[in-house]
N, C-alpha and C. Protein backbone atom coordinates (compact mmCIF):
# COMPACT_ATOMS: atom_id res chain seq x y z
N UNK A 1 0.85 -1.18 0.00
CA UNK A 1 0.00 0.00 0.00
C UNK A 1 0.89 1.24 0.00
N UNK A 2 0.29 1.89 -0.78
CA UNK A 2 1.27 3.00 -0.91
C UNK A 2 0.60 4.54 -0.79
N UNK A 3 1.34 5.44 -0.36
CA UNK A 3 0.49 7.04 -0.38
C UNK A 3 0.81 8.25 -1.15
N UNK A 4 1.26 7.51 -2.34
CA UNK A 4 1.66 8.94 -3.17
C UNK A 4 0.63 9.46 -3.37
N UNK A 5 1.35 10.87 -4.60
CA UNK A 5 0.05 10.96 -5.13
C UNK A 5 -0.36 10.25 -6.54
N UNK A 6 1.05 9.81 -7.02
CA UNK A 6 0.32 8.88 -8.13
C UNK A 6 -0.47 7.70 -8.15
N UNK A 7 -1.14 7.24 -7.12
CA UNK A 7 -2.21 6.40 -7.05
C UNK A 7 -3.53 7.04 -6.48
N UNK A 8 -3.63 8.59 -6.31
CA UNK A 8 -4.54 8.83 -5.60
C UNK A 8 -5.14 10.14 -6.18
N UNK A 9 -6.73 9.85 -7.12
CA UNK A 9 -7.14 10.76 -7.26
C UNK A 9 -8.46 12.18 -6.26
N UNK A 10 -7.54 13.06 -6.51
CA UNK A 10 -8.40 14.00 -5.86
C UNK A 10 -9.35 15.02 -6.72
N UNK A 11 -10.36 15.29 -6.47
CA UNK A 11 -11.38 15.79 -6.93
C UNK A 11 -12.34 16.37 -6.25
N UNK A 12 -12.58 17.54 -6.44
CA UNK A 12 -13.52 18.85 -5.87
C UNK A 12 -14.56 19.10 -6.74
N UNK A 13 -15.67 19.72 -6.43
CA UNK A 13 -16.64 19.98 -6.73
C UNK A 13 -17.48 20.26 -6.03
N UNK A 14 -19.16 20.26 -6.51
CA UNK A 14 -19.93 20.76 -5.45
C UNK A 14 -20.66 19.87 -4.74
N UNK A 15 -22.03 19.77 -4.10
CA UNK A 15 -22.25 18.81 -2.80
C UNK A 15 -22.05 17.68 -3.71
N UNK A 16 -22.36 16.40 -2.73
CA UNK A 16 -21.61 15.11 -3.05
C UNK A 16 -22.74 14.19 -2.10
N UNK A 17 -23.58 13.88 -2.74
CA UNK A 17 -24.22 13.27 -1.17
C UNK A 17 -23.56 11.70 -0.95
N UNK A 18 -23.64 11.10 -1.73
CA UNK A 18 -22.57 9.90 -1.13
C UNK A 18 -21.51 10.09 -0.48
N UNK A 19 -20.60 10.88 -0.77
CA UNK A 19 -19.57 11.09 -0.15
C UNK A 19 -20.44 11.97 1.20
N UNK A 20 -21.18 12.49 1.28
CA UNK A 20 -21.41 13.38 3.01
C UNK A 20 -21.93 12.31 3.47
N UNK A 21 -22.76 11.01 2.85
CA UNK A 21 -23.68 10.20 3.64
C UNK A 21 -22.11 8.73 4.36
N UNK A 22 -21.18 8.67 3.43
CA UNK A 22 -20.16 7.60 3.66
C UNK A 22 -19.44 8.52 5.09
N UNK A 23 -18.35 9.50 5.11
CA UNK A 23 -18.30 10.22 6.23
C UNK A 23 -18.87 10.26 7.33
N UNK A 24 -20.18 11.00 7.38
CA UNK A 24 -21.22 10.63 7.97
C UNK A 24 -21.34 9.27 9.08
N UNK A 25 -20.85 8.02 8.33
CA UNK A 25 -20.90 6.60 8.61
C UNK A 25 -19.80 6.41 9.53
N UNK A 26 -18.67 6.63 8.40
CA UNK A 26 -17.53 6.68 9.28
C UNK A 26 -16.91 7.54 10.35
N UNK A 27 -17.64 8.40 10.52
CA UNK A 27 -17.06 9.59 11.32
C UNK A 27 -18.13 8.61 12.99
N UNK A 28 -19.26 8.61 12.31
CA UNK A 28 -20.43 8.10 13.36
C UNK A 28 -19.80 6.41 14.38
N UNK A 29 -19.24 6.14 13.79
CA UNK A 29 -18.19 4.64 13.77
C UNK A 29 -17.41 4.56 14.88
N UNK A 30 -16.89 6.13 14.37
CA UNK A 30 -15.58 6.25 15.40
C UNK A 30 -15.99 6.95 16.20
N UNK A 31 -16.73 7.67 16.56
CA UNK A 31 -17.00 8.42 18.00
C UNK A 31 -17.69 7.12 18.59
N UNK A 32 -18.40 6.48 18.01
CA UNK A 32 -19.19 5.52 18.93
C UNK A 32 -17.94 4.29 19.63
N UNK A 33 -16.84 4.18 18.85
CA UNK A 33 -15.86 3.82 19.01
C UNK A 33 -15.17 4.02 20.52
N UNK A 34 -15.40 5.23 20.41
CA UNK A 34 -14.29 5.92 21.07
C UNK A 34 -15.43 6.36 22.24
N UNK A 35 -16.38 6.86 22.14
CA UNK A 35 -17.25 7.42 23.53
C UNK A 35 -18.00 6.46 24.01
N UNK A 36 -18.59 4.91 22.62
CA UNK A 36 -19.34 4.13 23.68
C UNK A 36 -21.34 5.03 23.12
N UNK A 37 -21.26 6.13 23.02
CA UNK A 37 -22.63 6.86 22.94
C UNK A 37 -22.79 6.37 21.67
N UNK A 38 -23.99 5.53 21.50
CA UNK A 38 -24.85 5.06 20.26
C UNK A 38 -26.04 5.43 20.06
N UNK A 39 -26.53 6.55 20.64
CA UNK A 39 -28.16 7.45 20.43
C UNK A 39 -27.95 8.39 19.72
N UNK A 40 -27.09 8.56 18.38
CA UNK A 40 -27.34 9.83 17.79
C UNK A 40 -28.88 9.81 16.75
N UNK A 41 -29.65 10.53 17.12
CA UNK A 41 -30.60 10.80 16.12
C UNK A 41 -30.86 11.97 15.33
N UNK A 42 -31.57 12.47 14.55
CA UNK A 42 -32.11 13.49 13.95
C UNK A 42 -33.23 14.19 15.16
N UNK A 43 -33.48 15.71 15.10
CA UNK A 43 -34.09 16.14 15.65
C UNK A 43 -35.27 17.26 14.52
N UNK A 44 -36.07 17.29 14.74
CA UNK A 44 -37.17 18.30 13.82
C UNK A 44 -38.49 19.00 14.16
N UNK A 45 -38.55 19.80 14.08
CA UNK A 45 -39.84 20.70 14.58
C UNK A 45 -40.34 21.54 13.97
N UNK A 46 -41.64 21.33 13.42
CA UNK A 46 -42.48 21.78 12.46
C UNK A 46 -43.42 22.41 13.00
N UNK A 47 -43.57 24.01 12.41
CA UNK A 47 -45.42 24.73 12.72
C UNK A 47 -45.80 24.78 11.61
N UNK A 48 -46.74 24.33 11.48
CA UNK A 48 -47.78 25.29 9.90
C UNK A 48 -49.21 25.92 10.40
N UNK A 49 -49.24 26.21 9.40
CA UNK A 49 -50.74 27.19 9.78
C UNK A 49 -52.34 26.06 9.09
N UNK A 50 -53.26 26.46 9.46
CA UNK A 50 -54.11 25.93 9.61
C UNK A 50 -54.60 25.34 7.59
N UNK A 51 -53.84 26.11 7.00
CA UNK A 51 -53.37 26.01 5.31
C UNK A 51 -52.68 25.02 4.72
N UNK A 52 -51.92 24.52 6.15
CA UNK A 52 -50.70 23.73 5.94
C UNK A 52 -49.48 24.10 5.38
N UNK A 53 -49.59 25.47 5.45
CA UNK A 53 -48.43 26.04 4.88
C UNK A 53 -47.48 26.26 6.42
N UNK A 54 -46.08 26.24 5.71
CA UNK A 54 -44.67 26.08 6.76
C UNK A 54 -44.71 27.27 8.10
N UNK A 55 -44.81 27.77 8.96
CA UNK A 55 -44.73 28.65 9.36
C UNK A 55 -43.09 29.20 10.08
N UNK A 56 -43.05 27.88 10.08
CA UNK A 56 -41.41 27.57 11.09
C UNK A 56 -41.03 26.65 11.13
N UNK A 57 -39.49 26.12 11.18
CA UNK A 57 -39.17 24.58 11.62
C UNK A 57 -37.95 24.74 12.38
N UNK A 58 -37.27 23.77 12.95
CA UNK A 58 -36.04 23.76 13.22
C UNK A 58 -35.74 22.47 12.79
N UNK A 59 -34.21 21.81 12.35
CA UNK A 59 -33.71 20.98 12.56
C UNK A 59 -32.38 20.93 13.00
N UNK A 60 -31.78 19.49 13.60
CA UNK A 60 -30.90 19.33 14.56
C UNK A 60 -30.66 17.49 14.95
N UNK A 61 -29.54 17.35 15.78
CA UNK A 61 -29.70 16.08 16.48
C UNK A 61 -29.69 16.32 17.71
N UNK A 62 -29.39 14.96 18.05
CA UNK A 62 -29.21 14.39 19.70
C UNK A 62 -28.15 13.76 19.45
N UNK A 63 -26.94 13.31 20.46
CA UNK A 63 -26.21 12.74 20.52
C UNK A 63 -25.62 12.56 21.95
N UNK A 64 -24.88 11.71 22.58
CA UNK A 64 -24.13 12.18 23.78
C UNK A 64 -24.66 12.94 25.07
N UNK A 65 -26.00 12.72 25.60
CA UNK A 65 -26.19 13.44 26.11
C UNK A 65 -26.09 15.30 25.77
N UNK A 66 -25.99 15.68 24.36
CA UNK A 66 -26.42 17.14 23.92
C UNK A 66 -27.13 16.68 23.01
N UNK A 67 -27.81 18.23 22.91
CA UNK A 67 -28.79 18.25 21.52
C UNK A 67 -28.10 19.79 21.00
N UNK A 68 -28.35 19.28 19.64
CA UNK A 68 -27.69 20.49 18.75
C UNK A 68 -28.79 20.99 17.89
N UNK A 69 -28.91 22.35 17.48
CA UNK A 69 -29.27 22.73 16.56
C UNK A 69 -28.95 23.51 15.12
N UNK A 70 -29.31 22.88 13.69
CA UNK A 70 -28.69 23.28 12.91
C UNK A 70 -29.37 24.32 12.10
N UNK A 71 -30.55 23.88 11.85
CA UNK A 71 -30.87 25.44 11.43
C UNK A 71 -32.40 25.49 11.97
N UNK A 72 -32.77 26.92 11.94
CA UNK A 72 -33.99 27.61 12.75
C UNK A 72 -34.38 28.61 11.94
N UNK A 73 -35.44 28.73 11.41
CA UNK A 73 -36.39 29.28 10.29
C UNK A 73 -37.87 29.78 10.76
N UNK A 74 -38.24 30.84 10.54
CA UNK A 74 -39.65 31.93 11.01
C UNK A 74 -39.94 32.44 9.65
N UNK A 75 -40.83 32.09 9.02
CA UNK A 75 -41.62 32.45 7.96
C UNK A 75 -41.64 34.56 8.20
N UNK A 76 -41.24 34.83 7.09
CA UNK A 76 -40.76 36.57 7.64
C UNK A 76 -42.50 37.24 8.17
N UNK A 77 -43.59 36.40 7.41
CA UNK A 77 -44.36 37.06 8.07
C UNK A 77 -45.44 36.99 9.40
N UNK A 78 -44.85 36.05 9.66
CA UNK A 78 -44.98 35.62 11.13
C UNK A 78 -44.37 35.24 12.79
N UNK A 79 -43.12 36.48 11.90
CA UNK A 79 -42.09 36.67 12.63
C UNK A 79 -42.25 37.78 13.83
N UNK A 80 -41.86 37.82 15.21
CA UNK A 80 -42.42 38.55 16.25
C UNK A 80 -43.33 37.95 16.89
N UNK A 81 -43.85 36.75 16.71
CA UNK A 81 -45.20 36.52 17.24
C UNK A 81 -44.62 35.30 18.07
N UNK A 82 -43.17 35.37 18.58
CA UNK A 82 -42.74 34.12 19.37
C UNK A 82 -42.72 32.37 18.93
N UNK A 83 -42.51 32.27 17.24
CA UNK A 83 -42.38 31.25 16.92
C UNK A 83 -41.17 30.50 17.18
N UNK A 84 -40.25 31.61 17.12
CA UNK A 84 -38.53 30.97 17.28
C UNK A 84 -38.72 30.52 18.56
N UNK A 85 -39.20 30.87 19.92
CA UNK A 85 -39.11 30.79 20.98
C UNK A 85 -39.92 29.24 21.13
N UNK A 86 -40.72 29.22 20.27
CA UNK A 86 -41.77 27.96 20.53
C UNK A 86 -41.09 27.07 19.56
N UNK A 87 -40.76 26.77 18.92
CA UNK A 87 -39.96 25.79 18.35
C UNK A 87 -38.47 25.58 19.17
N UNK A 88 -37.97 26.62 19.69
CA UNK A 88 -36.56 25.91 20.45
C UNK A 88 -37.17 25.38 21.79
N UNK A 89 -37.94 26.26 22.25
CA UNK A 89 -38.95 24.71 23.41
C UNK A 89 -39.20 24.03 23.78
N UNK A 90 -39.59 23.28 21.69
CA UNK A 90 -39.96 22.27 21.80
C UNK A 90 -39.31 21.49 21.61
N UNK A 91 -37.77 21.71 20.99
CA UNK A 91 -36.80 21.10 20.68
C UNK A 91 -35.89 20.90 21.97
N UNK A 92 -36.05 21.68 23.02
CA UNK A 92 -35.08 21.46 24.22
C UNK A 92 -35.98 20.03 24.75
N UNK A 93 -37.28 20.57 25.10
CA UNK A 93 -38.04 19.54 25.90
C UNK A 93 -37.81 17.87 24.69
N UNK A 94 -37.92 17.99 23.57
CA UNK A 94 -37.66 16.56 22.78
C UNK A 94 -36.08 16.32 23.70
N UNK A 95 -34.79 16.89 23.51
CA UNK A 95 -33.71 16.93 23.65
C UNK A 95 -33.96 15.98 25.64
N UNK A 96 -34.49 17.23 26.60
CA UNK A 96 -34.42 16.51 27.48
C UNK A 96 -35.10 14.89 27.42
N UNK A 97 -35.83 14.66 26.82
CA UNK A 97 -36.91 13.08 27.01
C UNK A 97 -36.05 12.54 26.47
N UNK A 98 -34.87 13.09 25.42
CA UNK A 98 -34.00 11.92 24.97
C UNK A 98 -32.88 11.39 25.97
N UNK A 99 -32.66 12.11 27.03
CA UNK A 99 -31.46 12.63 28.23
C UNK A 99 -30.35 13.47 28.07
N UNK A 100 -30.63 14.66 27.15
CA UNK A 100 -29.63 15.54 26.92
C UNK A 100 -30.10 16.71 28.10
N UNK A 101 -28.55 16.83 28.25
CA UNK A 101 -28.36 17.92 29.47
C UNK A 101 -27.97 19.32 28.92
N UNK A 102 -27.52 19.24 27.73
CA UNK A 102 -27.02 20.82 27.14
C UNK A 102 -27.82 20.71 25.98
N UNK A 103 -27.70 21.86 25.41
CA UNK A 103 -27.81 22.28 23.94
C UNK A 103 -27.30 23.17 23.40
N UNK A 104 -26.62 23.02 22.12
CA UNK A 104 -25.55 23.81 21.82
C UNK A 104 -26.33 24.07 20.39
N UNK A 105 -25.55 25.80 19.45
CA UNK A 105 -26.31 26.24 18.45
C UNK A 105 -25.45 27.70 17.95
N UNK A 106 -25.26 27.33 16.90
CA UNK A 106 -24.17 28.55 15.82
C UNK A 106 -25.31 29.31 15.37
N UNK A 107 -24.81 30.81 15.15
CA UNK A 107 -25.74 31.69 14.48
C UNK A 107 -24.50 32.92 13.97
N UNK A 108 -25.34 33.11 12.76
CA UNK A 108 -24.36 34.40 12.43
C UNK A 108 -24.44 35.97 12.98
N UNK A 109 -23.59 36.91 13.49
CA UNK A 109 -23.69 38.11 13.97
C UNK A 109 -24.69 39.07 13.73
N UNK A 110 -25.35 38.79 12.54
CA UNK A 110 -26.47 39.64 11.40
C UNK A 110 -27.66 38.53 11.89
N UNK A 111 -27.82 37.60 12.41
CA UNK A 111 -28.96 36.72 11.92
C UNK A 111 -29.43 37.00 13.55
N UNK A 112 -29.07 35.93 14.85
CA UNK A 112 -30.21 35.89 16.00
C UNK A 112 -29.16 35.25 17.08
N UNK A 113 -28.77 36.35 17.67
CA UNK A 113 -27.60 35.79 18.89
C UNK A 113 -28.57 36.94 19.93
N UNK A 114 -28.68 37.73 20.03
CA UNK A 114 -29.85 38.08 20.46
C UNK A 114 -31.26 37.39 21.32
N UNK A 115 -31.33 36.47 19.95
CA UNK A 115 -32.63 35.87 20.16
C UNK A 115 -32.02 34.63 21.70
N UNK A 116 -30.95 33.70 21.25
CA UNK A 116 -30.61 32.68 21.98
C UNK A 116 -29.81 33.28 23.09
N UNK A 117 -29.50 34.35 23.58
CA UNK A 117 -28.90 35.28 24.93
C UNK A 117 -30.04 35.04 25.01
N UNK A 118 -31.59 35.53 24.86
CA UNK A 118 -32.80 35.62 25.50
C UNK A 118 -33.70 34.46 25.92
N UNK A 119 -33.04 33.03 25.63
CA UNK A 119 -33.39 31.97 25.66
C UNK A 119 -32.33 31.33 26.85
N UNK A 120 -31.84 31.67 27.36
CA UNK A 120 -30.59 31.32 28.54
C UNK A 120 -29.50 30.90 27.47
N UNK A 121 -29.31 30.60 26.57
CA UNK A 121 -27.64 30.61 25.80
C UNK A 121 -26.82 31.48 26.30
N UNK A 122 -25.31 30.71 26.43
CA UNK A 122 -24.63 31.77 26.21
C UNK A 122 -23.48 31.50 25.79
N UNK A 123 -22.71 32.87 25.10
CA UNK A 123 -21.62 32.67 24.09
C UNK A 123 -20.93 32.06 24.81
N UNK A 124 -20.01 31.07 23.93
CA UNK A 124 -18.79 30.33 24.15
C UNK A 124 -17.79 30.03 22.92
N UNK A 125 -17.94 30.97 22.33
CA UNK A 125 -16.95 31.00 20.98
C UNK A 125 -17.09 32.14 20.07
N UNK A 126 -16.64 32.44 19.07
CA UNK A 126 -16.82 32.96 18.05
C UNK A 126 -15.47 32.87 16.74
N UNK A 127 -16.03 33.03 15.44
CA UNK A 127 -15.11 32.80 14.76
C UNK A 127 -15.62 34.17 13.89
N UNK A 128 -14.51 35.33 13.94
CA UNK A 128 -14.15 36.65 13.19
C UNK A 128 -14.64 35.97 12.02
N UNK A 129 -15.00 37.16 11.19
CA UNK A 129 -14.65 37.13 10.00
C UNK A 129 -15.23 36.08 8.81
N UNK A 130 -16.40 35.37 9.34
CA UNK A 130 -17.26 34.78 8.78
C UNK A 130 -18.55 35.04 8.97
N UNK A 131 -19.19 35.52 7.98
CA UNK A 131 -18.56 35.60 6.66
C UNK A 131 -17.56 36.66 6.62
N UNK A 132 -16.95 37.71 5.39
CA UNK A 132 -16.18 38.45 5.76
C UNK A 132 -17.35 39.92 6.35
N UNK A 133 -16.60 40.33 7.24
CA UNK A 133 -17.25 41.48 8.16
C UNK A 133 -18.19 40.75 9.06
N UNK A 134 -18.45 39.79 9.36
CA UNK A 134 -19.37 39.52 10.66
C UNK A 134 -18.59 38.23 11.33
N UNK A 135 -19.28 37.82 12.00
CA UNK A 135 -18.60 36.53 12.72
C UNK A 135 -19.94 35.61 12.95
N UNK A 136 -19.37 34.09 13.44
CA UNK A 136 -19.96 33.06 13.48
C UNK A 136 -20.26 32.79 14.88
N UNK A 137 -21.37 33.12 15.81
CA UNK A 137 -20.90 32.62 17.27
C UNK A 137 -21.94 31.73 17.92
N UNK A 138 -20.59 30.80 19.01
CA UNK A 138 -21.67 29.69 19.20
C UNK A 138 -21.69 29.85 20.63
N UNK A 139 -23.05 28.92 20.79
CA UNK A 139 -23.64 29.05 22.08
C UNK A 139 -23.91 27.74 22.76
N UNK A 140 -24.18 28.21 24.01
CA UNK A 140 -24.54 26.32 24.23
C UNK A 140 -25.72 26.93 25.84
N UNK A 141 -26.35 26.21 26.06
CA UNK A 141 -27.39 26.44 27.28
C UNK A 141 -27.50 24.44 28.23
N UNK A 142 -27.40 24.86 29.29
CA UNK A 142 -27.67 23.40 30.19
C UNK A 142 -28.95 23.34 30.43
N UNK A 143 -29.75 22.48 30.51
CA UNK A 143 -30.93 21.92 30.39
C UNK A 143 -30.94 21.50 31.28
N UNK A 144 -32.71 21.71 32.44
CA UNK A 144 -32.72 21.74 33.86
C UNK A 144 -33.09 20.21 33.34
């Protein structure tokens, strides 16, 4: 077996879902490997209106005793009326029944760090300059 590069092609492009779903596998492999924690699931939370149209969702997992969230969405015109607040709610309370004790959640400087300070989050990171002129900051909150 050998590791040059003449046996090894590399190639870029844009998404790849086999390749995110194989990763995915293997990455999932080795933490379970290594921590023993085999409950990672998907997490999701849906409002619609009486239309059935979207009003809000969040999605996210569980893993390890945390729950994460990846993205969090308020229909712009039903925004103010405490949907964000009722969907992370409902996503903490799913999170606790699974036995997660934290919850952790990235937002950009322009988007809702604001919102999750007002939800008991609080900062524990940030990364400058992403995108350029704002930053990326993450949060995490413990779950009674």
């Amino acid at each position: 077996m050998t590791n040059s590069a003449e046996d090894v092609l590399i190639e870029t492009g844009a998404g790849d879902h086999a390749l995110s779903a194989r990763l995915n596998q293997e990455l999932h492999d080795y933490n379970v490997q290594v921590t023993g924690a085999d409950d990672q699931a998907e997490l999701s939370v849906r409002a619609v209106d009486a239309d059935g149209e979207l009003v809000g969702g969040l999605t996210g997992w569980t893993w390890g005793g945390c729950g994460g969230v990846e993205l969090l969405w308020v229909r712009a015109d039903r925004r103010g009326e405490s949907w964000g607040r009722t969907l992370m709610d409902a996503a903490e309370t799913e999170a606790r029944r699974r036995g997660c004790t934290q919850m952790i959640v990235s937002t950009l400087s322009f988007q809702a760090p604001g919102f999750y300070r007002s939800l008991g989050y609080v900062e524990t990171g940030r990364t400058e300059g992403h995108p350029i002129g704002h930053a990326d900051l993450h949060f995490t909150k413990q779950l009674d």
